[in-house]
C-alpha atoms as a PDB file:
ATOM      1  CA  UNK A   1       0.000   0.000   0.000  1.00  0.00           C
ATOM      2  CA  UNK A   2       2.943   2.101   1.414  1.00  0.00           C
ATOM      3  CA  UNK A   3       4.689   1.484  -2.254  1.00  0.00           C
ATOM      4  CA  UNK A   4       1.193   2.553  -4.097  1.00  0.00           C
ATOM      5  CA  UNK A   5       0.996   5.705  -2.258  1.00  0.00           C
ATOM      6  CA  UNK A   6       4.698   7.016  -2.804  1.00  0.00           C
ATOM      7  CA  UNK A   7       3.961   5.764  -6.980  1.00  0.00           C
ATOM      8  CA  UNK A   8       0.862   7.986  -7.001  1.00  0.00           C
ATOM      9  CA  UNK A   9       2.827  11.109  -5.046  1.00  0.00           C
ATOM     10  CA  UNK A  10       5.997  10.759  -7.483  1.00  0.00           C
ATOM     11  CA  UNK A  11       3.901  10.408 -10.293  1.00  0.00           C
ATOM     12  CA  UNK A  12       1.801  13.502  -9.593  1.00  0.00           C
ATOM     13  CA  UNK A  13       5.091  15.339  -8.974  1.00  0.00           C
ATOM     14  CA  UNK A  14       6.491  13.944 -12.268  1.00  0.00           C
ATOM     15  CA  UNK A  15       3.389  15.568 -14.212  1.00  0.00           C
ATOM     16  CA  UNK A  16       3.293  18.554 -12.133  1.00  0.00           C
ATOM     17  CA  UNK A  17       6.997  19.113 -13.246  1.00  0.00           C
ATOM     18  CA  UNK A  18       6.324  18.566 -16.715  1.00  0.00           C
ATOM     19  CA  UNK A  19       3.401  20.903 -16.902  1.00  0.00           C
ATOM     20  CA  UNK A  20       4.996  23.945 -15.236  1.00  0.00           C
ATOM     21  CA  UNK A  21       7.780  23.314 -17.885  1.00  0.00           C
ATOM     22  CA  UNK A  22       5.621  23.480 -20.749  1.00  0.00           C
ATOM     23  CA  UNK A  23       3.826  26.136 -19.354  1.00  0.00           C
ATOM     24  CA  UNK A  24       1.948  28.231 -20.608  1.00  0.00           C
ATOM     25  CA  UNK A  25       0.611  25.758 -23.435  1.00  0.00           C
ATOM     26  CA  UNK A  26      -2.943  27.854 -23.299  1.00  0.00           C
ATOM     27  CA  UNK A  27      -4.081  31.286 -22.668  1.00  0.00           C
ATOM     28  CA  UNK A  28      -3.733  32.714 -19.398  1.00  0.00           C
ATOM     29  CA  UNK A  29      -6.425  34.207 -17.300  1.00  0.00           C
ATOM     30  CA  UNK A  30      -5.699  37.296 -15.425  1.00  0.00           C
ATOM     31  CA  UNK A  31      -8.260  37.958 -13.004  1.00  0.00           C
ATOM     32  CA  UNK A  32      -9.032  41.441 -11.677  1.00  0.00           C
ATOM     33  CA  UNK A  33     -11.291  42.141  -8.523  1.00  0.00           C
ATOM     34  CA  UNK A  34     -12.533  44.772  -9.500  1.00  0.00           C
ATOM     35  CA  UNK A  35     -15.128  46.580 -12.624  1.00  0.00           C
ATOM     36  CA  UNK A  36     -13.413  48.081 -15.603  1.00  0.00           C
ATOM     37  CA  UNK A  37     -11.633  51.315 -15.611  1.00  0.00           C
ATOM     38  CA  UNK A  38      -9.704  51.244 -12.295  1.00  0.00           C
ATOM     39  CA  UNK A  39      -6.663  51.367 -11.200  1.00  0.00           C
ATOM     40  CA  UNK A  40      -6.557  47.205 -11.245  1.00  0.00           C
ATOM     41  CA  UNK A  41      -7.931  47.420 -14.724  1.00  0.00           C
ATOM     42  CA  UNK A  42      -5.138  50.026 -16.038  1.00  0.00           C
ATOM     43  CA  UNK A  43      -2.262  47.984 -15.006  1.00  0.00           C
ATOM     44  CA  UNK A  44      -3.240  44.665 -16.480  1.00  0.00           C
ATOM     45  CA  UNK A  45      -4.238  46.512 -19.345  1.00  0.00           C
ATOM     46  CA  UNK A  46      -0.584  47.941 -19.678  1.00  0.00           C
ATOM     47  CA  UNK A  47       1.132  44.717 -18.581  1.00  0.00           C
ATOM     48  CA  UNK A  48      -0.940  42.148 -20.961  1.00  0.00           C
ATOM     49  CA  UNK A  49       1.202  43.016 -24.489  1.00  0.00           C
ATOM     50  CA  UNK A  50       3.966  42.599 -22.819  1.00  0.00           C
ATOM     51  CA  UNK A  51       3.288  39.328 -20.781  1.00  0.00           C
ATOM     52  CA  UNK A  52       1.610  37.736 -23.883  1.00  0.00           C
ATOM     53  CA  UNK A  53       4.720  38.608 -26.198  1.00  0.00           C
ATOM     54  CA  UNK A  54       7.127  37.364 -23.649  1.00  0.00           C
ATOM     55  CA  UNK A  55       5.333  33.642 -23.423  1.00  0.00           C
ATOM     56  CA  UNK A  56       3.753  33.588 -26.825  1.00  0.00           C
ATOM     57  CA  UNK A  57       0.464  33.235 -25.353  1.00  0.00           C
ATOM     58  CA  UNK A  58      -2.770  35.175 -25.246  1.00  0.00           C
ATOM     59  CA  UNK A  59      -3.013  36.519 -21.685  1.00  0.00           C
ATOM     60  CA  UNK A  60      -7.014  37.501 -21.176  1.00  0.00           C
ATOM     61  CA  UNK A  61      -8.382  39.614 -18.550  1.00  0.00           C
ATOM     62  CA  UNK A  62     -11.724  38.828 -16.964  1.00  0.00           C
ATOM     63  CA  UNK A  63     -13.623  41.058 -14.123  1.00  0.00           C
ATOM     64  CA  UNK A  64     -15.100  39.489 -11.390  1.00  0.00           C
ATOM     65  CA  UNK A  65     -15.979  42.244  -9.447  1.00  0.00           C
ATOM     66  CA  UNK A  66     -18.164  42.424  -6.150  1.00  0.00           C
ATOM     67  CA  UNK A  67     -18.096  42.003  -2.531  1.00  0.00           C
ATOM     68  CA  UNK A  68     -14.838  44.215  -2.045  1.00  0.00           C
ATOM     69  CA  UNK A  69     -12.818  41.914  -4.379  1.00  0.00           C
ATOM     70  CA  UNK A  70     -13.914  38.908  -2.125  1.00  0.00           C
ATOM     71  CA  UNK A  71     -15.234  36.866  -5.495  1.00  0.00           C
ATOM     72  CA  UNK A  72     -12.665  37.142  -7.547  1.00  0.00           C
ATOM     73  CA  UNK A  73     -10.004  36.681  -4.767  1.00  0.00           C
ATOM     74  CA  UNK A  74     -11.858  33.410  -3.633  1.00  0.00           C
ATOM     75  CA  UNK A  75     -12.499  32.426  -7.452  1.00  0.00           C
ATOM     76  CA  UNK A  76      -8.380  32.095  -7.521  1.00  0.00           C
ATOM     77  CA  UNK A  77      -8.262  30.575  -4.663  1.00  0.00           C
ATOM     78  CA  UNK A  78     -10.184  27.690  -5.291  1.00  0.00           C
ATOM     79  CA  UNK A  79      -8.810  27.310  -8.816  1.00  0.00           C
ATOM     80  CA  UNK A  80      -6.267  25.064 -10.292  1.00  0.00           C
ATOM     81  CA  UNK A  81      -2.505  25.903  -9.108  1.00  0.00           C
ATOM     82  CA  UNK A  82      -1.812  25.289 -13.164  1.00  0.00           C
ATOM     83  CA  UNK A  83      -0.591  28.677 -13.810  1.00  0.00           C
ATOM     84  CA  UNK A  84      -3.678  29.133 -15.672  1.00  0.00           C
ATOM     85  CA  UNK A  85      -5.788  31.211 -13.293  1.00  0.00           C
ATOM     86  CA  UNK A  86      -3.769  34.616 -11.998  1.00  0.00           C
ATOM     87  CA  UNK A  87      -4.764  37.228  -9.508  1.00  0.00           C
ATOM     88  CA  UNK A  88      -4.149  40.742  -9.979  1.00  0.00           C
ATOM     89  CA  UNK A  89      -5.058  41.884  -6.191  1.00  0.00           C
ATOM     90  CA  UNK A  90      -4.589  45.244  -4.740  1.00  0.00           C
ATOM     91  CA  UNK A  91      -4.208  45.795  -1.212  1.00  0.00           C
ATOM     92  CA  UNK A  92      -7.581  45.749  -0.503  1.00  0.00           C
ATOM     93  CA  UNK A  93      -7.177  41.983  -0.125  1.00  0.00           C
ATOM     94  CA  UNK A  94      -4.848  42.716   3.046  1.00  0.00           C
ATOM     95  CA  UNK A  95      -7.637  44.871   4.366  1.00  0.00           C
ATOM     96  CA  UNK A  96     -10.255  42.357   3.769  1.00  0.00           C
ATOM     97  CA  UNK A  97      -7.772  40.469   5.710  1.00  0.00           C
ATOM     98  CA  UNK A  98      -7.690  42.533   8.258  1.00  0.00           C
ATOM     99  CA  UNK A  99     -10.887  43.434   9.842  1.00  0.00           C
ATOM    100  CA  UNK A 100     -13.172  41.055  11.516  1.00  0.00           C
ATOM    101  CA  UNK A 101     -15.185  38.586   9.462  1.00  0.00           C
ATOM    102  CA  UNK A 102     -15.069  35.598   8.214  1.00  0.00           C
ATOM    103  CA  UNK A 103     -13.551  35.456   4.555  1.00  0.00           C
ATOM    104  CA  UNK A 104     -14.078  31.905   2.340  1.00  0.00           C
ATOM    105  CA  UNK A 105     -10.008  31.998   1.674  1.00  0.00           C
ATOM    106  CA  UNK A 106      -6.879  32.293   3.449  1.00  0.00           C
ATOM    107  CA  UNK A 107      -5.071  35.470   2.063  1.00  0.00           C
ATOM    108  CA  UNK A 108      -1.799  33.662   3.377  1.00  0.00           C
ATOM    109  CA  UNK A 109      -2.511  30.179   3.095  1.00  0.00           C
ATOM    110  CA  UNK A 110      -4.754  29.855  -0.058  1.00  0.00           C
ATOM    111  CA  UNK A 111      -2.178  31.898  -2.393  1.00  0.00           C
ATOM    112  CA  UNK A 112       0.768  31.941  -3.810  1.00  0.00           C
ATOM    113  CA  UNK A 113       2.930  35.203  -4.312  1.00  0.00           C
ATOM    114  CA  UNK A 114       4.489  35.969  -7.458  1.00  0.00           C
ATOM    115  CA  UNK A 115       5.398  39.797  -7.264  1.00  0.00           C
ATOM    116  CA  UNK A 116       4.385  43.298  -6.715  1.00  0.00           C
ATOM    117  CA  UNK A 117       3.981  45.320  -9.449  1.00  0.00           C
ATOM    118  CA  UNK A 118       3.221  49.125  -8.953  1.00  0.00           C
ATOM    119  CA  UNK A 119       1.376  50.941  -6.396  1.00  0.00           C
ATOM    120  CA  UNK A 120      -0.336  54.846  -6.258  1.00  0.00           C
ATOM    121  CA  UNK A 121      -0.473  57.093  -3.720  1.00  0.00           C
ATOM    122  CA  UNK A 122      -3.658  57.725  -1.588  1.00  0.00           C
ATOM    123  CA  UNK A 123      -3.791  61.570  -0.903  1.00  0.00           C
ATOM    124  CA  UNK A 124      -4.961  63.775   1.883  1.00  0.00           C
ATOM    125  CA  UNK A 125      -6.702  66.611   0.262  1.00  0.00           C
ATOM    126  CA  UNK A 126      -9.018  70.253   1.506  1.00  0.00           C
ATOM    127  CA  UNK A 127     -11.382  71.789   0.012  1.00  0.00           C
ATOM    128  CA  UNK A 128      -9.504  74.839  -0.962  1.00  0.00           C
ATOM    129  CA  UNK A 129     -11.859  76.973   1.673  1.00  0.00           C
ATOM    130  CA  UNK A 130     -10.326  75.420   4.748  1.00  0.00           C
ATOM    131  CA  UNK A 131      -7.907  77.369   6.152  1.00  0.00           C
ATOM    132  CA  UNK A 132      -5.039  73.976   5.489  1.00  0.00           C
ATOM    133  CA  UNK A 133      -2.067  74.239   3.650  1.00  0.00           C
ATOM    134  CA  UNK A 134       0.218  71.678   5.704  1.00  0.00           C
ATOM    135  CA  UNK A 135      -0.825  68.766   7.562  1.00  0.00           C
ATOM    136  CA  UNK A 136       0.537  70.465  10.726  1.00  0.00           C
ATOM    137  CA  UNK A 137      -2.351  73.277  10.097  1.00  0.00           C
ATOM    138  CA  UNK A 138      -5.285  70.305   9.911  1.00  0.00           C
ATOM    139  CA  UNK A 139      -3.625  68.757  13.021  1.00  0.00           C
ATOM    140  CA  UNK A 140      -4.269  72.542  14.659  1.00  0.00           C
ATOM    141  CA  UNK A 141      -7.904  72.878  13.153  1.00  0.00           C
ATOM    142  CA  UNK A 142      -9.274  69.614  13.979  1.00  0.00           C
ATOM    143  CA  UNK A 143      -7.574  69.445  17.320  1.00  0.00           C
ATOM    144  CA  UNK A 144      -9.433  73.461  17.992  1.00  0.00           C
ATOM    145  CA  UNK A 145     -13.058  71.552  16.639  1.00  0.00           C
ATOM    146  CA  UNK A 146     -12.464  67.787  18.494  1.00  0.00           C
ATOM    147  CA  UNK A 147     -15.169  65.568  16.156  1.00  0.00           C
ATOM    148  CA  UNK A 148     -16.516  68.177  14.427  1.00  0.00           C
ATOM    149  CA  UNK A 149     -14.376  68.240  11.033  1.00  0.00           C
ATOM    150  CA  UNK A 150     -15.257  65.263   9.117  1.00  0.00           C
ATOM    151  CA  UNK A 151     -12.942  63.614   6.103  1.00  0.00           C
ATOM    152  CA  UNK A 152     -14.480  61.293   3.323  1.00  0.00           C
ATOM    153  CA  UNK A 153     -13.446  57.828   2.170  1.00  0.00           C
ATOM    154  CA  UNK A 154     -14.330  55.722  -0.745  1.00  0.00           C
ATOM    155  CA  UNK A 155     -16.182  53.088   1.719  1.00  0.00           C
ATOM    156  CA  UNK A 156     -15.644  51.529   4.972  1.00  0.00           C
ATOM    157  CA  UNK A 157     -12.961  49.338   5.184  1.00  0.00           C
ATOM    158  CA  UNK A 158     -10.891  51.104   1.922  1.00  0.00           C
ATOM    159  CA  UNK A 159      -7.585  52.110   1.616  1.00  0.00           C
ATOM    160  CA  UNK A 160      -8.607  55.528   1.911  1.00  0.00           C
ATOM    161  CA  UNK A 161     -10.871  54.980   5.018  1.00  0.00           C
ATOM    162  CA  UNK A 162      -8.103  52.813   6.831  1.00  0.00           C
ATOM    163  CA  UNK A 163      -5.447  56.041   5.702  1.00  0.00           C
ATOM    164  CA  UNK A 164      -7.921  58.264   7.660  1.00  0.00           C
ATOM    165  CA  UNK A 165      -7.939  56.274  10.486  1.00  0.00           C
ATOM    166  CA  UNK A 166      -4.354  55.679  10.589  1.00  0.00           C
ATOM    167  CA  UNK A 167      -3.763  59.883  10.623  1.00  0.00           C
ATOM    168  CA  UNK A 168      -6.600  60.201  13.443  1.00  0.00           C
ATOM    169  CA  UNK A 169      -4.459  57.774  15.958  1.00  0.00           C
ATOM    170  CA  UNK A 170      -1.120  58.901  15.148  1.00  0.00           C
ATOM    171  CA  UNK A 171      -1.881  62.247  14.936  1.00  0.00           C
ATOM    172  CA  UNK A 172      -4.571  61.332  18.459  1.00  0.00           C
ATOM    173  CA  UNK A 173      -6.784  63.696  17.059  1.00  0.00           C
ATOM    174  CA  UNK A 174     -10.290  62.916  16.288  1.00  0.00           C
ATOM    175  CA  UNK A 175     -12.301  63.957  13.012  1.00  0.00           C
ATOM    176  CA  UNK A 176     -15.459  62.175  11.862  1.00  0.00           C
ATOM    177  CA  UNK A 177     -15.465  59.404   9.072  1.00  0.00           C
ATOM    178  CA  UNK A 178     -18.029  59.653   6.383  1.00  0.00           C
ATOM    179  CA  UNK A 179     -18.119  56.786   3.881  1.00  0.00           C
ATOM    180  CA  UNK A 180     -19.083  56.543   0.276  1.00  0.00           C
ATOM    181  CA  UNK A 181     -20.133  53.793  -1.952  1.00  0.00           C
ATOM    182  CA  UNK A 182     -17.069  54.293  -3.835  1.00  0.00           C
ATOM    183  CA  UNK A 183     -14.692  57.399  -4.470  1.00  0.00           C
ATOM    184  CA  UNK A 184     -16.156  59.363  -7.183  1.00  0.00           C
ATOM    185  CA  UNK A 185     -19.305  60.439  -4.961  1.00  0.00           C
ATOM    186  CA  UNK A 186     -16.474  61.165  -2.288  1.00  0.00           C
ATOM    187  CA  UNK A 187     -14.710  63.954  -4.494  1.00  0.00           C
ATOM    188  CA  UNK A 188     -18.552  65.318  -5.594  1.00  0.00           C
ATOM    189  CA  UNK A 189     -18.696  65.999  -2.076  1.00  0.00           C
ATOM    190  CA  UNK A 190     -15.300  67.183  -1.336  1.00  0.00           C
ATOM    191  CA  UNK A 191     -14.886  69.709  -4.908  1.00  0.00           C
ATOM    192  CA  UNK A 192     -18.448  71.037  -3.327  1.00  0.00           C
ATOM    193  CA  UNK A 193     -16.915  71.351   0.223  1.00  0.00           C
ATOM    194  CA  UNK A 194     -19.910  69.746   1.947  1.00  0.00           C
ATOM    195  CA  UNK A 195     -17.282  66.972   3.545  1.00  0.00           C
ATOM    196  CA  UNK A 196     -13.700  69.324   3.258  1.00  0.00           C
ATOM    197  CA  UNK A 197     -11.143  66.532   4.138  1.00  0.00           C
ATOM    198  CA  UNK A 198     -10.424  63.816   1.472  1.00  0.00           C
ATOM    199  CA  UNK A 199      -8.300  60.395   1.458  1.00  0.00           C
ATOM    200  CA  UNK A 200      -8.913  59.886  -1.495  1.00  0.00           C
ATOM    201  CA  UNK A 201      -7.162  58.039  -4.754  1.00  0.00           C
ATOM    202  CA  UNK A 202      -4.087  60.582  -6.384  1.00  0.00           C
ATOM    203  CA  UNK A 203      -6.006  59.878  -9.738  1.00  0.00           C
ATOM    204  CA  UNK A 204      -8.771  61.244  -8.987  1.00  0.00           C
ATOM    205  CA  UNK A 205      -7.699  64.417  -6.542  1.00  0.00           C
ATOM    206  CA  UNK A 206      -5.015  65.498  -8.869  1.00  0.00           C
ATOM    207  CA  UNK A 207      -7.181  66.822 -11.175  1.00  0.00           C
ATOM    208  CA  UNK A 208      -9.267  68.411  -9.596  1.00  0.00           C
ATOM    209  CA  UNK A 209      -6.301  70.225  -7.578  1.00  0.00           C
ATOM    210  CA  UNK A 210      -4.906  71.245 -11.231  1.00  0.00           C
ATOM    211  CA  UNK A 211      -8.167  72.661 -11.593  1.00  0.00           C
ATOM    212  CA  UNK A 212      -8.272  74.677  -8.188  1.00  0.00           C
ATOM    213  CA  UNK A 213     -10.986  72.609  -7.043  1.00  0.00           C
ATOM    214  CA  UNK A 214      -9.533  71.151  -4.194  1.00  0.00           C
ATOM    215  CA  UNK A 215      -5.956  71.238  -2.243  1.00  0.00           C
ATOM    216  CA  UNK A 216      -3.680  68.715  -1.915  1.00  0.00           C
ATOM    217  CA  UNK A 217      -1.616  68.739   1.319  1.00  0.00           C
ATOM    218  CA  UNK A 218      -0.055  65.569   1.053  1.00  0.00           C
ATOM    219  CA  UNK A 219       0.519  61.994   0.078  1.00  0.00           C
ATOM    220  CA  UNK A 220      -0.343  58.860   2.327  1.00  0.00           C
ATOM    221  CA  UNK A 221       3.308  57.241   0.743  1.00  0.00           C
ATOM    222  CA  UNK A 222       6.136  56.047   2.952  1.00  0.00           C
ATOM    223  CA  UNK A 223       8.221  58.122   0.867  1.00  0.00           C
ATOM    224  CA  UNK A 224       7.690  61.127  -1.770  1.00  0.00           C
ATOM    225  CA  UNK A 225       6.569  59.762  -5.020  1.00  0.00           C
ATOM    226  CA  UNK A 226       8.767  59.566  -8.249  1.00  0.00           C
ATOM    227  CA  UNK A 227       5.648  60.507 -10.058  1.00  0.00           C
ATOM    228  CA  UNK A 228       5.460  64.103  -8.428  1.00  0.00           C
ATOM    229  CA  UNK A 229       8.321  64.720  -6.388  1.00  0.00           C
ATOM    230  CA  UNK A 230       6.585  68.165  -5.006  1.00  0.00           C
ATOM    231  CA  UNK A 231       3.965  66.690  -2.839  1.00  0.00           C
ATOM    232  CA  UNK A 232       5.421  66.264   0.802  1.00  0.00           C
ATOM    233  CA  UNK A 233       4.575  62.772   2.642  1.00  0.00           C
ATOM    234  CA  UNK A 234       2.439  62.767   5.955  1.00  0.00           C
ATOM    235  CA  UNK A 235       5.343  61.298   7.434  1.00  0.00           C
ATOM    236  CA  UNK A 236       7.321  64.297   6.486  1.00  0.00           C
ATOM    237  CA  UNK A 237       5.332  66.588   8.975  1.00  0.00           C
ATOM    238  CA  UNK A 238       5.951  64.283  11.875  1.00  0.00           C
ATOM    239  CA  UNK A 239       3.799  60.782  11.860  1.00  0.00           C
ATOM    240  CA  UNK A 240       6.765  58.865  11.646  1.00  0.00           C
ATOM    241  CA  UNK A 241       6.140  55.093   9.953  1.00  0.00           C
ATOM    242  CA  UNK A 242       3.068  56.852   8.209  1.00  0.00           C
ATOM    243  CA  UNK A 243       2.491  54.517   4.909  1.00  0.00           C
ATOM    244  CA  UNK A 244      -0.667  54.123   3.053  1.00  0.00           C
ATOM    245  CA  UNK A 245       0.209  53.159  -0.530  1.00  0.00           C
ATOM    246  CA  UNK A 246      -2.235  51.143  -2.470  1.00  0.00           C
ATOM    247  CA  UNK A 247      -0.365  48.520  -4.151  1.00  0.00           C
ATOM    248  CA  UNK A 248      -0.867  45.761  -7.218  1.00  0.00           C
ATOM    249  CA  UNK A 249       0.567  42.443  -7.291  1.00  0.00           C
ATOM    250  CA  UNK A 250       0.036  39.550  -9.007  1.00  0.00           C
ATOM    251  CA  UNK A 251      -0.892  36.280  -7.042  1.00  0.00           C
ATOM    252  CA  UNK A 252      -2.135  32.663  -8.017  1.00  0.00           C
ATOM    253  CA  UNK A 253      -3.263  29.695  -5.907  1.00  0.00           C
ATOM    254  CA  UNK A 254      -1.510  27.588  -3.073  1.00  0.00           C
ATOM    255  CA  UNK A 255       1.033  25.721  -4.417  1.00  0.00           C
ATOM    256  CA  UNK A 256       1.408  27.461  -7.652  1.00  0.00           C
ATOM    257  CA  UNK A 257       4.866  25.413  -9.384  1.00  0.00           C
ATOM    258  CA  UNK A 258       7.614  27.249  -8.289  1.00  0.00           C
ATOM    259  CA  UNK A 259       9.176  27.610 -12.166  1.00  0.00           C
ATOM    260  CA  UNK A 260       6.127  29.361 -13.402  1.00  0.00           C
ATOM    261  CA  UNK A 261       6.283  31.472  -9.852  1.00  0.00           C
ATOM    262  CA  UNK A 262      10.121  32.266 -10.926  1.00  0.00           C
ATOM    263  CA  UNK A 263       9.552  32.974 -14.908  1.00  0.00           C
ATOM    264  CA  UNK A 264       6.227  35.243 -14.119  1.00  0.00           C
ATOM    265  CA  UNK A 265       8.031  37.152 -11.765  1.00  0.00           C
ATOM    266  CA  UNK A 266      11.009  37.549 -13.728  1.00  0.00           C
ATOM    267  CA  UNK A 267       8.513  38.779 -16.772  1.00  0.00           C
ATOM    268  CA  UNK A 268       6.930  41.088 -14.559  1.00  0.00           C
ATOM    269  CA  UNK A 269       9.799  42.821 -13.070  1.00  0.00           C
ATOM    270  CA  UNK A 270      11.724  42.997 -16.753  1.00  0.00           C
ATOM    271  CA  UNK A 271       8.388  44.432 -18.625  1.00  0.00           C
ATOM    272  CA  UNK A 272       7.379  47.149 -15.551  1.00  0.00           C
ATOM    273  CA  UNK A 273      10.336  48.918 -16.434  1.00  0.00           C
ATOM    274  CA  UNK A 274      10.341  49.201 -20.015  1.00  0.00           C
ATOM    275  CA  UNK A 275      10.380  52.928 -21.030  1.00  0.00           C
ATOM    276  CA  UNK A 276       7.212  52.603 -23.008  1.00  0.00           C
ATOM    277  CA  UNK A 277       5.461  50.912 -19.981  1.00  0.00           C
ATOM    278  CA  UNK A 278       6.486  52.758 -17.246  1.00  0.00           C
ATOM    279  CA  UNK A 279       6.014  56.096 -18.904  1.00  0.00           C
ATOM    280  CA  UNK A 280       2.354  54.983 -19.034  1.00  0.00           C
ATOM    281  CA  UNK A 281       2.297  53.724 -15.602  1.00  0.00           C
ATOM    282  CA  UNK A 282       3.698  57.521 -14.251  1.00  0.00           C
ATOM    283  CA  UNK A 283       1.188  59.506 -17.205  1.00  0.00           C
ATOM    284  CA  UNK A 284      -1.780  57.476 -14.977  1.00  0.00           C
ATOM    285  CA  UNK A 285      -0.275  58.032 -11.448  1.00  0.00           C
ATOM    286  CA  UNK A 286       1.687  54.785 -10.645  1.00  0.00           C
ATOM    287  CA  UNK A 287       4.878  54.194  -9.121  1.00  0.00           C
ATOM    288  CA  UNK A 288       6.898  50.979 -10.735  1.00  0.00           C
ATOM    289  CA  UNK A 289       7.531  48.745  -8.180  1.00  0.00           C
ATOM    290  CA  UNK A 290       9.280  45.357  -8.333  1.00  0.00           C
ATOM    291  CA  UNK A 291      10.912  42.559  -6.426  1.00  0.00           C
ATOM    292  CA  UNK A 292      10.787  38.990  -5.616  1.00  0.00           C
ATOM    293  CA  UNK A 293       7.604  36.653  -4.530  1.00  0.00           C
ATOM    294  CA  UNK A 294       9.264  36.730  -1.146  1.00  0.00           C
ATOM    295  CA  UNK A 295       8.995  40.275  -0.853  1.00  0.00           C
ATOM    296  CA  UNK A 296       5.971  40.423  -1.768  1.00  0.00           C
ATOM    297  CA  UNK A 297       4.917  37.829   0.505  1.00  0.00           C
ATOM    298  CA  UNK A 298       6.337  39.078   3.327  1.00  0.00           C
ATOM    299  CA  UNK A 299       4.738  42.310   2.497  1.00  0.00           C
ATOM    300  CA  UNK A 300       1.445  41.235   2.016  1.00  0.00           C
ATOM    301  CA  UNK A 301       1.541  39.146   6.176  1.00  0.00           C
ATOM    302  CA  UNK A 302       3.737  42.583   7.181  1.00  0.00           C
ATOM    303  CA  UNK A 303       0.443  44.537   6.059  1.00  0.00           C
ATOM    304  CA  UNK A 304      -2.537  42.196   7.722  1.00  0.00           C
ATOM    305  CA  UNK A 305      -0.800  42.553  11.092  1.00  0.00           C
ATOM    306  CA  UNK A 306      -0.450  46.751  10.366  1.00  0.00           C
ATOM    307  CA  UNK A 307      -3.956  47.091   9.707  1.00  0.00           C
ATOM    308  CA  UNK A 308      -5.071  44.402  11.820  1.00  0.00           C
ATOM    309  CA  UNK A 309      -3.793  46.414  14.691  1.00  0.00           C
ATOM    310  CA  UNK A 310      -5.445  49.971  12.750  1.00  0.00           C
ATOM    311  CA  UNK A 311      -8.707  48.053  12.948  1.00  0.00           C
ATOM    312  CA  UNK A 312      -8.734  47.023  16.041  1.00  0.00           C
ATOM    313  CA  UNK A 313      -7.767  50.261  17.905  1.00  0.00           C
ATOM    314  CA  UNK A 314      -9.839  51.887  15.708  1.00  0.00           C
ATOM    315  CA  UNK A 315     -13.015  49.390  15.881  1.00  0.00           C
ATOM    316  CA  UNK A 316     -13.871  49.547  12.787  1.00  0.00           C
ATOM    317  CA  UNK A 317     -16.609  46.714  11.775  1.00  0.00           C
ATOM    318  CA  UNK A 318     -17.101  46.251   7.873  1.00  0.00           C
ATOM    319  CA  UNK A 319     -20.257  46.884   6.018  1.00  0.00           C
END
């Protein structure tokens, strides 16, 4: 029996081998949590040429958008670990992580890093009546008015909400959060000052700051962005440790062969930084980013336990 067993094991290593070496023999799908025209959409829309050039096959994009990413994420999860079926995530998958429910996948345990690809800034923006040019002077105006200046977010338990909350507990002052269903009725709002403080995507505030509509004071990064070296960090005026990037990465299931891990990565990290492809990337707002699956791994626990402990000093429930 003992002899039948180890057969069956080397046999399914044998083929497992074989396939990753031959992969990919098919298209590829690539798929995004998210509807069309975000910022998940944009980067697999700049990255697919390139990926489907580099291994001679069609890589497709499919949305399967809905409960904060939660479908497609546990779509992935449950799929084949054939190389066939990739992830792009966004950090909202750490968040989801993060606050306190029950979620039909292991972010850790039911994926398999392959690499981070970009990220964008969220930014901390005024309506250009408030009397806030720095972050110091919205630390000094909310701290006069305790509760009674309120910021907007693109939903509970977003990026942007969870930046908020991060500046309210380092900065231990405390503003009120109003959520949207999603952050273009957040910068209606904000260009019309009925909510004045924004955390909000650099997309879509840096328009509207072009266009005097709104002010912003600074970027949510750990570090000033190589897309618009002007705008100071939050960290910069004192909140040490202050990051609140949303990144993209690419991830597929558990036990995803480690040669297709190694060659997607590699593929990723060469085509990023072509000139053609990171120009694009920086004309829409992203910063290239790059590395190994074990960075990215290690980012991706390093960021559950950060917001885990944002969420829970902050008891935030989701919706």
């Amino acid at each position: 029996m003992k002899k039948l067993v180890l057969a069956a094991l080397c046999a399914a290593a044998v083929a497992n081998g074989a396939s990753a070496q031959g992969w990919p023999a098919k298209p590829v799908r690539l798929i995004s949590q998210f509807p069309p025209g975000g910022g998940t959409d944009l980067i697999a829309r700049n990255l697919i040429p390139g990926l489907s050039e580099a291994f001679g096959q069609n890589f497709i994009l499919e949305h399967k958008a809905g409960a904060a990413g939660n479908i497609a994420a546990d779509h992935v999860a449950k799929s084949a670990a054939d190389g066939y079926t990739i992830l792009i995530a966004n950090n909202t998958i750490v968040i989801q992580a993060a606050l306190p429910q029950k979620l039909s996948f292991d972010v850790v345990k039911d994926f398999t890093p392959v690499g981070i690809v970009a990220s964008t800034p969220v930014a901390l923006a005024v309506h250009p009546s408030q009397p806030v040019k720095s972050v110091q002077d919205l630390i000094t105006l909310v701290r006069a008015q305790p509760g009674k200046v309120a910021y907007s977010s693109c939903g509970t338990g977003t990026a942007m909400h969870l930046a908020g909350e991060l500046f309210k507990q380092l900065a231990s002052i405390d503003m009120t959060h109003v959520p949207y269903r999603g952050c273009g009725p957040a910068i209606v709002d904000g260009i019309s000052g009925q909510v004045p403080v924004l955390f909000n995507t650099i997309t879509n505030t840096s328009p509207q700051a072009k266009a005097g509509r709104l002010r912003i004071v600074a970027i949510a990064s750990a570090t000033r962005s190589p897309v618009d070296k002007n705008l100071p960090t939050i960290a910069e005026a004192g909140l040490a440790g202050f990051d609140a990037d949303i990144w993209f990465g690419f991830m597929g299931p558990a036990n995803l062969p480690r040669e297709i891990v190694v060659r997607l990565n590699s593929a990723l990290n060469r085509i990023v930084k072509l000139p053609e492809v990171s120009a694009r990337l920086a004309d829409q707002l992203f910063d290239v980013r790059g590395g190994t699956p074990e960075e990215f791994g290690a980012l991706v626990k390093a960021d559950i336990a950060r917001w885990g402990k944002v969420v829970r000093d902050g008891n935030i429930k989701p919706e």
